[in-house]
C-alpha atoms as a PDB file:
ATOM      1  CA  UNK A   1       0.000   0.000   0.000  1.00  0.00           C
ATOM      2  CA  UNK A   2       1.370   3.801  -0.933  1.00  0.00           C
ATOM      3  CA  UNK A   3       0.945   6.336   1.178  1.00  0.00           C
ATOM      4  CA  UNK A   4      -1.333   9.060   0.593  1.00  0.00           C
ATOM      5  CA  UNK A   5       1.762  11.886   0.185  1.00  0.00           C
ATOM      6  CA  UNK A   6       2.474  11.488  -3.364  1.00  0.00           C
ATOM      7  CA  UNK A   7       6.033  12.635  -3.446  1.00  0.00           C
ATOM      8  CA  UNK A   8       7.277  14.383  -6.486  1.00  0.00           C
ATOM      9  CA  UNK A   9      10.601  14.192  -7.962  1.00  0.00           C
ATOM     10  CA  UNK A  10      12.957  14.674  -4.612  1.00  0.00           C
ATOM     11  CA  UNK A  11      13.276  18.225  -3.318  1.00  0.00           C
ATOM     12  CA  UNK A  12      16.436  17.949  -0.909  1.00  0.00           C
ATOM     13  CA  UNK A  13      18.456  20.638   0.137  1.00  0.00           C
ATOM     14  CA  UNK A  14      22.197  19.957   0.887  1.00  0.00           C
ATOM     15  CA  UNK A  15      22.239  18.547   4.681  1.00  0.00           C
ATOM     16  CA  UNK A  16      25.172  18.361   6.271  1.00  0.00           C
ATOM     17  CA  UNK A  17      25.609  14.812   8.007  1.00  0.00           C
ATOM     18  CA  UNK A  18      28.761  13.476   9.707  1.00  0.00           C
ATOM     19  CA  UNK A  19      28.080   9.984   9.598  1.00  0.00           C
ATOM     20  CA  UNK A  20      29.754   7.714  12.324  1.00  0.00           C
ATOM     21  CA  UNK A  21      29.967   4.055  12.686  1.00  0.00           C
ATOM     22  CA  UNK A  22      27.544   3.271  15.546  1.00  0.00           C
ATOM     23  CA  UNK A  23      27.635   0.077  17.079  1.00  0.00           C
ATOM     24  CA  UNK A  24      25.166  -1.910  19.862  1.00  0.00           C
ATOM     25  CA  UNK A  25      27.102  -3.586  22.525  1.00  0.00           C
ATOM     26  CA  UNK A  26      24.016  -6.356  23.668  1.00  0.00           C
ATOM     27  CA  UNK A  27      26.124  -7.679  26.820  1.00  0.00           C
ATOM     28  CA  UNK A  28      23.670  -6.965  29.169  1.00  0.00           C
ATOM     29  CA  UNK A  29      25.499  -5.619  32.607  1.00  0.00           C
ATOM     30  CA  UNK A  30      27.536  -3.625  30.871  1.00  0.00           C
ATOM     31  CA  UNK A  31      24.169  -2.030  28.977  1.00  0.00           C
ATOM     32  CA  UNK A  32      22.572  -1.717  32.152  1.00  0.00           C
ATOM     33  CA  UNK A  33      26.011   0.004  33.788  1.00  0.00           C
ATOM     34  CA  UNK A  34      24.975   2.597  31.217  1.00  0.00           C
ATOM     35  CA  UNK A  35      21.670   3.577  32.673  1.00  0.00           C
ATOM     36  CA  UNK A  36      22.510   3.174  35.995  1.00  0.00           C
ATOM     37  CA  UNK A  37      25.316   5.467  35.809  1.00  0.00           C
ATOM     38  CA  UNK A  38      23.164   8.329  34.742  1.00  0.00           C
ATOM     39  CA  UNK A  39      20.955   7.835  37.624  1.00  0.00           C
ATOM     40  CA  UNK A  40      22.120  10.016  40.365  1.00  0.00           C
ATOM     41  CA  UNK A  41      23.330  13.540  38.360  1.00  0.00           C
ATOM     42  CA  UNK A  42      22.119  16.424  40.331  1.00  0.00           C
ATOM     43  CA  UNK A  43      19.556  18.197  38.431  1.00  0.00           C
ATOM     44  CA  UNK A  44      19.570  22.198  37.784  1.00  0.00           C
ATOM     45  CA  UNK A  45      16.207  22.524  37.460  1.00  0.00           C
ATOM     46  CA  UNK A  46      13.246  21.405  39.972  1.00  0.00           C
ATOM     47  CA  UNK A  47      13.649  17.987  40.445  1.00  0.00           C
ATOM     48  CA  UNK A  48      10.375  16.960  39.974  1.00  0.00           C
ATOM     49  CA  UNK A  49       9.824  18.688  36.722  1.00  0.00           C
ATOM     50  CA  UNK A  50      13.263  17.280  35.460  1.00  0.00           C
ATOM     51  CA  UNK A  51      11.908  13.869  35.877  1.00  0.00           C
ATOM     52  CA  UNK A  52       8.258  13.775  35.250  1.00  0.00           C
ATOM     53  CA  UNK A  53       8.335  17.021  32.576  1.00  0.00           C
ATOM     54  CA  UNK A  54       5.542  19.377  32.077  1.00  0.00           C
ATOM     55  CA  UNK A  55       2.349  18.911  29.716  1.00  0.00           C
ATOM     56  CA  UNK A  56       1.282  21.149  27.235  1.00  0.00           C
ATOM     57  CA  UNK A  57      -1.281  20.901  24.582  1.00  0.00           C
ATOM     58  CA  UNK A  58      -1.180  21.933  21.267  1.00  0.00           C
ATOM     59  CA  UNK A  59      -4.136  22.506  18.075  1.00  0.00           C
ATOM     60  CA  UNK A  60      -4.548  21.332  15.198  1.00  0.00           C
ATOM     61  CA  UNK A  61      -5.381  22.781  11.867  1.00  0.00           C
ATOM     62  CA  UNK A  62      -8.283  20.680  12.101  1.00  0.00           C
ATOM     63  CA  UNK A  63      -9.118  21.305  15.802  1.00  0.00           C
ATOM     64  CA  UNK A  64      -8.256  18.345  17.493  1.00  0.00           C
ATOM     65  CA  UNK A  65      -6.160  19.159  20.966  1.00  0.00           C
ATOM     66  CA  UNK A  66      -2.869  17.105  21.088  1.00  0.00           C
ATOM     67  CA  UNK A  67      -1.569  16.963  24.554  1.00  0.00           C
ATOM     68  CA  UNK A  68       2.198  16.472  25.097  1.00  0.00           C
ATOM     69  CA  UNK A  69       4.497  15.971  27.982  1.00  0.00           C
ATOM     70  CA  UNK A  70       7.995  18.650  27.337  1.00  0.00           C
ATOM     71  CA  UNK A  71      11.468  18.361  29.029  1.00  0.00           C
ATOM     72  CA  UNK A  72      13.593  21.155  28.655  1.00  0.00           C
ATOM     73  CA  UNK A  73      17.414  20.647  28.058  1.00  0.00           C
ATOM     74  CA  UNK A  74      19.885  23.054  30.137  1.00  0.00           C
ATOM     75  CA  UNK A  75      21.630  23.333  26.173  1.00  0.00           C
ATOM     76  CA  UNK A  76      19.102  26.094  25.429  1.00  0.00           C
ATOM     77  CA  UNK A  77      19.813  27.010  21.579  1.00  0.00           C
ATOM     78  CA  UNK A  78      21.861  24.008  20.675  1.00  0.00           C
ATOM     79  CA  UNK A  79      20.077  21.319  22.556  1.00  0.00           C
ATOM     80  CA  UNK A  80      18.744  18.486  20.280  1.00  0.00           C
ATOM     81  CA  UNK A  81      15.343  17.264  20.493  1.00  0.00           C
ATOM     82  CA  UNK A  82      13.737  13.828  20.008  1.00  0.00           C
ATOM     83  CA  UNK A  83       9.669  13.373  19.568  1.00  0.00           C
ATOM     84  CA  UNK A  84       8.266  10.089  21.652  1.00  0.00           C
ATOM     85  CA  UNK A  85       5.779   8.330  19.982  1.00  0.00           C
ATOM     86  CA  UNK A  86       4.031   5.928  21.445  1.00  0.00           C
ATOM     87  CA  UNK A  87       2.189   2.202  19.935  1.00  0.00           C
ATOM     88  CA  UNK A  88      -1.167   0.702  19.520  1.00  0.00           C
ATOM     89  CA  UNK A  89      -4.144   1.881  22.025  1.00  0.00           C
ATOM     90  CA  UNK A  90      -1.224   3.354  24.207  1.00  0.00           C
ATOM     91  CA  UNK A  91      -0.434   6.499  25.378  1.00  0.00           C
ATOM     92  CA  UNK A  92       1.870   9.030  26.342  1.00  0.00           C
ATOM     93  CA  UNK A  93       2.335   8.029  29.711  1.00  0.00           C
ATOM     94  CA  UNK A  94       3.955   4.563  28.456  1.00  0.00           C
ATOM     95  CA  UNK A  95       7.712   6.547  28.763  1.00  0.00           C
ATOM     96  CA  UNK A  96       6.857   7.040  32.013  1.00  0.00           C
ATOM     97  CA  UNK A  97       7.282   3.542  32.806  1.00  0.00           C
ATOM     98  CA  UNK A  98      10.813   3.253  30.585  1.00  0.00           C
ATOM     99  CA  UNK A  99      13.740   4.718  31.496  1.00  0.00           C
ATOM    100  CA  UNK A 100      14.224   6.103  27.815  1.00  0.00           C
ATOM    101  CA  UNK A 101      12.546   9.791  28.420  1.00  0.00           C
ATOM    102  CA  UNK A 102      14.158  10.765  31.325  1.00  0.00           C
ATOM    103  CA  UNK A 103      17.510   9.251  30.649  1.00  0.00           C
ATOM    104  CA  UNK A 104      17.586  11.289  27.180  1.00  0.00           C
ATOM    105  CA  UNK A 105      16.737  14.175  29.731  1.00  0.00           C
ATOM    106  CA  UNK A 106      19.637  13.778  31.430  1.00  0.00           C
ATOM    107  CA  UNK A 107      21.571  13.450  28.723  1.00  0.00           C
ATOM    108  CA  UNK A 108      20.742  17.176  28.194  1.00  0.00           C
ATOM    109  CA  UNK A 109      18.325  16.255  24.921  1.00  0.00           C
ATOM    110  CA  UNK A 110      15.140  18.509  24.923  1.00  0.00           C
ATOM    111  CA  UNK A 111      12.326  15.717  24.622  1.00  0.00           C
ATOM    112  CA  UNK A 112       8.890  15.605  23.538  1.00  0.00           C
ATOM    113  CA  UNK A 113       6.207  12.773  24.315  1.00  0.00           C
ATOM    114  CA  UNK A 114       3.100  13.172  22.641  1.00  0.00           C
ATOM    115  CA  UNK A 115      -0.441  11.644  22.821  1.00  0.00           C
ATOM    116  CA  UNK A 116      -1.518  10.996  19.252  1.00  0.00           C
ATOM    117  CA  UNK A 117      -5.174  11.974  18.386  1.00  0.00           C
ATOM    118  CA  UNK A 118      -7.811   9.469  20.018  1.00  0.00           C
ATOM    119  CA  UNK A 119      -4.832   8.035  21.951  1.00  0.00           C
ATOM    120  CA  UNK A 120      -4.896   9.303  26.059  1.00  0.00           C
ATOM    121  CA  UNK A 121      -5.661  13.244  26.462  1.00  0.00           C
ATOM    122  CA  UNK A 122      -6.130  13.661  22.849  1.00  0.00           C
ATOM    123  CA  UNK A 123      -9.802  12.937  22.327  1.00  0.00           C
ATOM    124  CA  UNK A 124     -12.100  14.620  20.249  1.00  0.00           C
ATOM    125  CA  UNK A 125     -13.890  17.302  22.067  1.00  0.00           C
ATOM    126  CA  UNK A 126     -17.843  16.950  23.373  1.00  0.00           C
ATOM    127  CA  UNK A 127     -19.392  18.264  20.186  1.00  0.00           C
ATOM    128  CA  UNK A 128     -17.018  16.875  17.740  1.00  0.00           C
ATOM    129  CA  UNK A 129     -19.009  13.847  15.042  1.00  0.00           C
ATOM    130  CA  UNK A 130     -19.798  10.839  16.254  1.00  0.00           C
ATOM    131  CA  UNK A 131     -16.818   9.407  13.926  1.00  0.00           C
ATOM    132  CA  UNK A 132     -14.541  11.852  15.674  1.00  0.00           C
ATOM    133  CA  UNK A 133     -15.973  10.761  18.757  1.00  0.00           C
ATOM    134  CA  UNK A 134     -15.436   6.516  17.951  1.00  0.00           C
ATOM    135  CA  UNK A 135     -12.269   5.075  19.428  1.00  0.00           C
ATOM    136  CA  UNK A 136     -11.752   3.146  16.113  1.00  0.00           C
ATOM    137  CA  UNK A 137      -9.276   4.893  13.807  1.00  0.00           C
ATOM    138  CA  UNK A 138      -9.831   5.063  10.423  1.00  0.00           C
ATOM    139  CA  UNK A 139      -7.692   6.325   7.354  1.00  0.00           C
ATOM    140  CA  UNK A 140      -8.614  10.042   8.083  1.00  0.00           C
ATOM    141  CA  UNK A 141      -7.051   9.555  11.933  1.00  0.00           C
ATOM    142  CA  UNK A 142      -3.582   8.288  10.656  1.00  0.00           C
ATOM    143  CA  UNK A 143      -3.528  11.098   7.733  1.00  0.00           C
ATOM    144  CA  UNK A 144      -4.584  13.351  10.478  1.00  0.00           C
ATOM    145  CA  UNK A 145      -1.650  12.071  12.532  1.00  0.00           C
ATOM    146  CA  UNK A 146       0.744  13.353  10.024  1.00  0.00           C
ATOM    147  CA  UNK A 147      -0.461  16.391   8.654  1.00  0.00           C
ATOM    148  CA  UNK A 148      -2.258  17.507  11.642  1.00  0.00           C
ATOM    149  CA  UNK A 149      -0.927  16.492  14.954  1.00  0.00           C
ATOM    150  CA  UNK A 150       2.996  16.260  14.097  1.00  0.00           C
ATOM    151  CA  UNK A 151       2.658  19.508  12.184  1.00  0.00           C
ATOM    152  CA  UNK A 152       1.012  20.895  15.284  1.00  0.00           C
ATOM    153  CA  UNK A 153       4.166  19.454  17.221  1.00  0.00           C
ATOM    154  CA  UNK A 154       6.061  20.654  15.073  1.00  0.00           C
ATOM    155  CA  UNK A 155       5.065  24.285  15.401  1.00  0.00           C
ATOM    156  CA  UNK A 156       5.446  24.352  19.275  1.00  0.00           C
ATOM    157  CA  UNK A 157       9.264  23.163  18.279  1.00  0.00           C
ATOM    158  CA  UNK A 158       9.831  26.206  16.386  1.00  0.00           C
ATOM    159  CA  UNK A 159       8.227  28.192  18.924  1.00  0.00           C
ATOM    160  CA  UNK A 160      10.996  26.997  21.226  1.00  0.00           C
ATOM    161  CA  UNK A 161      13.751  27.105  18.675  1.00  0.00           C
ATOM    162  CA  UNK A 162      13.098  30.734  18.282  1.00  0.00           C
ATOM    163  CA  UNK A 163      13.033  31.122  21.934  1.00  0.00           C
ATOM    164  CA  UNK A 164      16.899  29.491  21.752  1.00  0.00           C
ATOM    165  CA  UNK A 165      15.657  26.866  24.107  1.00  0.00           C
ATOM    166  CA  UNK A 166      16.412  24.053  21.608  1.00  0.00           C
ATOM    167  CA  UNK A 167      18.055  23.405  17.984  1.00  0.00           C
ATOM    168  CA  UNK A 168      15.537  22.122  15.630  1.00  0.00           C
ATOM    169  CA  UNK A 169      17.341  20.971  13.144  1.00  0.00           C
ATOM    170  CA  UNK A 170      18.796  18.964  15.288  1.00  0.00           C
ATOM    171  CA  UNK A 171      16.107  16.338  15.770  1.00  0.00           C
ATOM    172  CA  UNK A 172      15.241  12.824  16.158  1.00  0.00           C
ATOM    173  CA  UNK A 173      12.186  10.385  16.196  1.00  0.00           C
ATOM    174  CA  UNK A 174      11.384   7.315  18.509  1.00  0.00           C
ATOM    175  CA  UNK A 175       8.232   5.326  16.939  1.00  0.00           C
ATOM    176  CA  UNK A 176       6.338   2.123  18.140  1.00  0.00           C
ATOM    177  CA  UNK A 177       4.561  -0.522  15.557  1.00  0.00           C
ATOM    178  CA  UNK A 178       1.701   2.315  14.250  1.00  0.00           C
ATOM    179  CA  UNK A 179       3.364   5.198  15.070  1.00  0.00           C
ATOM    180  CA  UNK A 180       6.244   3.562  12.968  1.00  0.00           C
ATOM    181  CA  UNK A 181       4.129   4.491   9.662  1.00  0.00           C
ATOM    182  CA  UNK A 182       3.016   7.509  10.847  1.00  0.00           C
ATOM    183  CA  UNK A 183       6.700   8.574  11.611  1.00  0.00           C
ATOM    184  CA  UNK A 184       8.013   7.731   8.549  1.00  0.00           C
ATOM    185  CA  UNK A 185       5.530   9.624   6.469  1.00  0.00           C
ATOM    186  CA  UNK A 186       6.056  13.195   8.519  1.00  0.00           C
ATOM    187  CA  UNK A 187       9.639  12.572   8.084  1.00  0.00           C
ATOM    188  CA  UNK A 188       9.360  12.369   4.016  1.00  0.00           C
ATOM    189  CA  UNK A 189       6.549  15.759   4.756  1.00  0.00           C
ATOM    190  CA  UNK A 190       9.312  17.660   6.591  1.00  0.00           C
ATOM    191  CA  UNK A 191      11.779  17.184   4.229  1.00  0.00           C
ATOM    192  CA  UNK A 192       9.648  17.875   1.174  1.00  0.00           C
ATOM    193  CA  UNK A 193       8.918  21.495   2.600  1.00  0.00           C
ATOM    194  CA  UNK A 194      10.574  24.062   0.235  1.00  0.00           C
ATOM    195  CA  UNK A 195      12.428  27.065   1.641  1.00  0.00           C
ATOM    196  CA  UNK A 196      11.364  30.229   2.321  1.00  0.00           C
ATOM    197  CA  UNK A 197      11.806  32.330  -1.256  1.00  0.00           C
ATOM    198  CA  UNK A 198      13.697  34.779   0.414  1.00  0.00           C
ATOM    199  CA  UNK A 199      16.992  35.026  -1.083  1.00  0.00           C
ATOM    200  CA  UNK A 200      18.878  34.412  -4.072  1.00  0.00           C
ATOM    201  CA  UNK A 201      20.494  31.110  -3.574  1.00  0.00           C
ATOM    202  CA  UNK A 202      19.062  27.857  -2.202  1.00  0.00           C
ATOM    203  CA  UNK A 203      21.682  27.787   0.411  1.00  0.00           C
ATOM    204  CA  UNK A 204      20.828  31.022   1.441  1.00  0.00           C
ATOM    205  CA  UNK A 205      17.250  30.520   1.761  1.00  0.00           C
ATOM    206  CA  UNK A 206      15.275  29.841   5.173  1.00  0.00           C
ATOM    207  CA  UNK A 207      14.153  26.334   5.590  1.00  0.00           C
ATOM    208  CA  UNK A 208      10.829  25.450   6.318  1.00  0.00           C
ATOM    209  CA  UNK A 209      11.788  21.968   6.974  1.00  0.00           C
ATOM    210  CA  UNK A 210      14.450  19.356   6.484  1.00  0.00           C
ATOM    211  CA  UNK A 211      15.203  18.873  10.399  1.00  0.00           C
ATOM    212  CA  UNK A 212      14.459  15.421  11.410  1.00  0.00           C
ATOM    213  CA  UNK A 213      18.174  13.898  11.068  1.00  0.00           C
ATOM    214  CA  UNK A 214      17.287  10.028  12.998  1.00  0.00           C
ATOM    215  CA  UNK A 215      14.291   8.176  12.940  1.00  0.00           C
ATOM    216  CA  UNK A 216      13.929   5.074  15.509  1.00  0.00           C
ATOM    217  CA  UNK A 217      11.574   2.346  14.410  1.00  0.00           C
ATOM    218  CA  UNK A 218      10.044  -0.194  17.069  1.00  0.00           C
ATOM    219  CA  UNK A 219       8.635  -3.295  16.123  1.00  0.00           C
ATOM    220  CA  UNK A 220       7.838  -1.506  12.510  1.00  0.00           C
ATOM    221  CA  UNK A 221       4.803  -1.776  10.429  1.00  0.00           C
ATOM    222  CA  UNK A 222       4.423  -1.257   7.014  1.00  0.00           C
ATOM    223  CA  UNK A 223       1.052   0.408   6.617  1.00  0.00           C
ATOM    224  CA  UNK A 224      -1.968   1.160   8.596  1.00  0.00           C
ATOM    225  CA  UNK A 225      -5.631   2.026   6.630  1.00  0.00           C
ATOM    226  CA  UNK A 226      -4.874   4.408   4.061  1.00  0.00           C
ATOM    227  CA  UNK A 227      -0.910   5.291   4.712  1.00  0.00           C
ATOM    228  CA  UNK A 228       1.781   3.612   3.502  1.00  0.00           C
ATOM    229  CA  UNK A 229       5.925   3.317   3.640  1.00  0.00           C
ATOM    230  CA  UNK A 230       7.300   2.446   0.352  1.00  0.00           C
ATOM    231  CA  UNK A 231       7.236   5.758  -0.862  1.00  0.00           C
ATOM    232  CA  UNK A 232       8.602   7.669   1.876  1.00  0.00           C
ATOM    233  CA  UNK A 233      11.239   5.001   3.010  1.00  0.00           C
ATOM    234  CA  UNK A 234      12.388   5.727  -0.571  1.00  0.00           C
ATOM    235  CA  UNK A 235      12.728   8.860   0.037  1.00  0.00           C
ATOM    236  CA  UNK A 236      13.900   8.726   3.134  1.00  0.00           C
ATOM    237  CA  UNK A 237      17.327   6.350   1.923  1.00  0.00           C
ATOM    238  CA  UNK A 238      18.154   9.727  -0.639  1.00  0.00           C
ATOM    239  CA  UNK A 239      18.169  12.249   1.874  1.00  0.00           C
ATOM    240  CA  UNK A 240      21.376  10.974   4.228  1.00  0.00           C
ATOM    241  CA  UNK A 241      18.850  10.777   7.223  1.00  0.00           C
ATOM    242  CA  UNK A 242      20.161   7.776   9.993  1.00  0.00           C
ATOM    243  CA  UNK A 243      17.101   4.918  10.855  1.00  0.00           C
ATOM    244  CA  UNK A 244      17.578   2.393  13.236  1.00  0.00           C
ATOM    245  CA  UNK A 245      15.262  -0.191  13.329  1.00  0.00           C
ATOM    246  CA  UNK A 246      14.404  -2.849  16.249  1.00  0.00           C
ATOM    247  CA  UNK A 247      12.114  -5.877  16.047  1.00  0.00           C
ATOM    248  CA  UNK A 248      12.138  -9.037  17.823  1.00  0.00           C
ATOM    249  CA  UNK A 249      13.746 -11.900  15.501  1.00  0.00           C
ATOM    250  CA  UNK A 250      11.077 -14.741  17.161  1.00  0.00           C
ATOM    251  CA  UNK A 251       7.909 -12.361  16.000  1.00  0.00           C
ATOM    252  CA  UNK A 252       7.771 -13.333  12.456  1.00  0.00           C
ATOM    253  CA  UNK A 253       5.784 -10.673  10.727  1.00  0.00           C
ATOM    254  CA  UNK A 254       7.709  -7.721  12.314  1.00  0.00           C
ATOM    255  CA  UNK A 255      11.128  -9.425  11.344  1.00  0.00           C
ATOM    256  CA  UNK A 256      10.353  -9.543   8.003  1.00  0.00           C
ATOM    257  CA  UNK A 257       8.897  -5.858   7.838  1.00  0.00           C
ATOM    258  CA  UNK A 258      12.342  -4.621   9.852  1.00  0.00           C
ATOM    259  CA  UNK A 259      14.172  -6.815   6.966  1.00  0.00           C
ATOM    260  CA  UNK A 260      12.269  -5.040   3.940  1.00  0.00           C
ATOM    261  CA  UNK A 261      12.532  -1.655   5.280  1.00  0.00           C
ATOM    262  CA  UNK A 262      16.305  -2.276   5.896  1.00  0.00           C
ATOM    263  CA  UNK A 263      16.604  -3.177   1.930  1.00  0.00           C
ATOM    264  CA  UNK A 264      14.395  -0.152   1.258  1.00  0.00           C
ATOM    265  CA  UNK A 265      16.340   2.340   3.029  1.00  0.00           C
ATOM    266  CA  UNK A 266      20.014   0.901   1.255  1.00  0.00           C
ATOM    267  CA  UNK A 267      20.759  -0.696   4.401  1.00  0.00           C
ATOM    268  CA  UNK A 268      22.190  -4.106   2.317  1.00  0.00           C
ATOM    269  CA  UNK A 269      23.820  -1.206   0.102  1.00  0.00           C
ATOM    270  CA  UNK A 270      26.235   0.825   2.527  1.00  0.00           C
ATOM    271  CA  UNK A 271      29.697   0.792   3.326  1.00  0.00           C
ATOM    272  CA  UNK A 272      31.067   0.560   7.134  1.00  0.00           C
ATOM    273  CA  UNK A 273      32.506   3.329   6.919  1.00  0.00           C
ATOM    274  CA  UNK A 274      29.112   5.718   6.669  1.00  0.00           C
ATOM    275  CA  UNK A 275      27.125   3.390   7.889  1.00  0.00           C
ATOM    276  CA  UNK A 276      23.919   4.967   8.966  1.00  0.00           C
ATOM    277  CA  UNK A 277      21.114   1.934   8.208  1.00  0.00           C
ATOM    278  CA  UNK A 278      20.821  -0.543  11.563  1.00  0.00           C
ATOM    279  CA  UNK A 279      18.424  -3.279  11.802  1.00  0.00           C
ATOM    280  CA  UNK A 280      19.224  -5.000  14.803  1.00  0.00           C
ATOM    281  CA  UNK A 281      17.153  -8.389  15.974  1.00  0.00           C
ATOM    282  CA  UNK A 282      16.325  -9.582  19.556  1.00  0.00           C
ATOM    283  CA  UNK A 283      15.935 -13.135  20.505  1.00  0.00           C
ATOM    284  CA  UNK A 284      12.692 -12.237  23.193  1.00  0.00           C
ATOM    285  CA  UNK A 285       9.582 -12.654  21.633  1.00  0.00           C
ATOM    286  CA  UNK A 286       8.081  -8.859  22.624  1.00  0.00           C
ATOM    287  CA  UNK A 287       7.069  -6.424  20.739  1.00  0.00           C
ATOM    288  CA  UNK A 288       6.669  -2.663  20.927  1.00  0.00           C
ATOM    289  CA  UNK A 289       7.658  -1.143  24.338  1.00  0.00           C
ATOM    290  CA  UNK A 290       7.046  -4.417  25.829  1.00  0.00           C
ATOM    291  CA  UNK A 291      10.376  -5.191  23.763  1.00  0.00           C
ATOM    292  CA  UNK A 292      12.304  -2.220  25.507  1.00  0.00           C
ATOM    293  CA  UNK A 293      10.698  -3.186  29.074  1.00  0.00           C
ATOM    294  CA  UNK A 294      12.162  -6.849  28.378  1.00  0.00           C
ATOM    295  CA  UNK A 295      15.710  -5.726  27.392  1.00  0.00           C
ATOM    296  CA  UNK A 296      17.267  -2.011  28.840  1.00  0.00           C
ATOM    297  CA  UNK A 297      19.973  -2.572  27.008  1.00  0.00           C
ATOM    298  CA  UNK A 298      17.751  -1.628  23.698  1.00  0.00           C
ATOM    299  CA  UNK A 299      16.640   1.370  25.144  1.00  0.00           C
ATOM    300  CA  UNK A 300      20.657   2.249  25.730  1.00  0.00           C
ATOM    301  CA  UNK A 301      21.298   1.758  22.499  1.00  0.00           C
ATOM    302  CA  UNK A 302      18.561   4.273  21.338  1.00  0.00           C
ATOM    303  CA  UNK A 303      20.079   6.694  23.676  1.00  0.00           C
ATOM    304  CA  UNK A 304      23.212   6.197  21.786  1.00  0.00           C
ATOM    305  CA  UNK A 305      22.331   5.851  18.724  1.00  0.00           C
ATOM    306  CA  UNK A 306      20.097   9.158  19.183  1.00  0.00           C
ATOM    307  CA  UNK A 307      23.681  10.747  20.567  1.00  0.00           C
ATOM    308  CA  UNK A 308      25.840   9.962  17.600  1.00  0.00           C
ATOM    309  CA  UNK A 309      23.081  10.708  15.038  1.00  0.00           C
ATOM    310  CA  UNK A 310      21.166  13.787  16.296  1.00  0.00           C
ATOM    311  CA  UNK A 311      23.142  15.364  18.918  1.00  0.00           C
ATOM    312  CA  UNK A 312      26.269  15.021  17.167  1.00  0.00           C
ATOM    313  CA  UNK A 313      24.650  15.789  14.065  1.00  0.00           C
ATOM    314  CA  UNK A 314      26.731  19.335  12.820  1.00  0.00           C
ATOM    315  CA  UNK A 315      24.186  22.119  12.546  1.00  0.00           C
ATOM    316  CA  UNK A 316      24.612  25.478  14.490  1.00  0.00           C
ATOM    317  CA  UNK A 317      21.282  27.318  15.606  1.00  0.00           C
ATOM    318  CA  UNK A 318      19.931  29.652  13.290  1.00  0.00           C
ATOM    319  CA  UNK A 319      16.918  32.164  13.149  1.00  0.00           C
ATOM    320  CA  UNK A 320      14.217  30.179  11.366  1.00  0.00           C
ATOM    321  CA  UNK A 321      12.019  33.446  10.671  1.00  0.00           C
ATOM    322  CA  UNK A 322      11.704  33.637   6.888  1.00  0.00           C
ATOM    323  CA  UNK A 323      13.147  37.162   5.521  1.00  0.00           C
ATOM    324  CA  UNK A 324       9.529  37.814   4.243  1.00  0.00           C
ATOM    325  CA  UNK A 325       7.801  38.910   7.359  1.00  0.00           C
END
């Protein structure tokens, strides 16, 4: 199944990526060693807020209300940023119970969990349409997903980047079995968004988009009702952007889905050397966060992964404001 974003011929700006070998080290004590040794940093900021972050709420073009839990990072303008999305009939509260928010917190990322629409807070208001209303999701929820509740994340992002409270072009997804497909299609949206026509050059031009740099992918799924991958994993393997995919290798389906994306995004194609394609297998039959709960060590190497590939990623802080206004 395509997706529903038909994506012309590629529009991709010159990004620039230092790619580094990244490797998982699955030895579990010494995995855990890494989480444990984050533990006990003193915090600047109120403790409590530090660990648990604050919500917010954003709206959508199309008036749904997307809640959103926010930690700040200490980095102000050139902290990098990661988006938590969370799987089937879940919610935002799922990072609560995984170590993965909070320890990219303390790694001084800015992070962002979200509620997806009809997912937790998110729910269509009192006098919204009875299909609005239904807890079943249909082709117009996942589109709205997208182009309505990432976008809407995506604006409170820029509101913060033009605060100098983060970098966002310095930022990175985390994505569980749906949210997988939903992922993948913003990140093909935000890259497709041409600059700003306010100067001569292209190089000289504001960007609109082009800022998600890494893109994790939980137990992945190919397509949900209406929205596909093939077409933005395509795209995704000619812009330079790093994907690291995780799947248990006893779960049959998602194997094989990890294994085709891999091939899709030139995974089978690159060279050690600039290596930015991982599909990596575990031998627990889990999926989804109940894969991450099972095995700390994966959530580690997210962390890490998420540190080579977004917050080493090379690209100073700049006013996003187009020229224009």
């Amino acid at each position: 199944m395509n997706s529903h974003l038909r994506l012309p011929r590629m529009f991709v700006t010159a990004a620039s990526h230092r790619l580094r070998t990244f490797t998982f080290t699955f030895v579990a004590g010494a995995a855990l060693v890494v989480l444990s040794s984050s533990t006990p940093i003193a915090l600047a900021q109120n403790d409590a807020t530090k660990v648990d972050g604050v919500p917010g709420v954003v709206t959508t073009t199309d008036g749904w209300d997307i809640h959103y839990t926010y930690w700040e990072s200490p980095m102000g303008k050139e902290a990098p940023v990661v988006i938590l999305l969370h799987g089937t009939g879940q919610a935002r509260l799922v990072w609560n119970a995984l170590p993965l928010a909070k320890e990219l917190a303390k790694a001084q990322f800015a992070v962002i969990a979200v509620d997806l629409r009809k997912h937790g807070e998110s729910k269509a208001s009192e006098g919204a349409s009875i299909q609005a209303r239904s807890s079943k999701l249909t082709k117009n929820d996942y589109t709205g997903m997208v182009d309505g509740d990432l976008e809407a994340i995506k604006k409170f992002i820029y509101s913060e980047h033009q605060a100098q409270r983060l970098n966002m072009r310095k930022l990175g997804l985390v994505a569980v079995d749906m949210s997988t497909v939903i992922a993948l299609n913003w990140t093909a949206l935000d890259w497709l968004k041409k600059p700003f026509d306010d100067a001569p050059t292209l190089a000289a031009k504001t960007p609109r988009g082009q800022d998600v740099q890494s893109v994790v992918l939980v137990s992945p799924v190919d397509s949900l009702s209406g929205l596909g991958t093939i077409d933005s994993t395509r795209f995704i393997r000619a812009t330079g952007i790093s994907v690291l995919l995780l799947s248990s290798k006893k779960t049959s389906s998602e194997n094989r889905t990890a294994a085709k994306m891999y091939t899709q995004l030139g995974g089978t194609q690159q060279d050690e050397e600039n290596k930015r394609i991982y599909n990596i297998g575990s031998d627990i039959k889990l999926s989804g966060t109940n894969l991450l709960a099972a095995q700390p060590q994966l959530q580690a190497g997210i962390q890490k992964f998420l540190e080579d590939h977004v917050m080493k990623h090379v690209a100073p802080w700049q006013d996003r404001e187009s020229r224009l206004k």
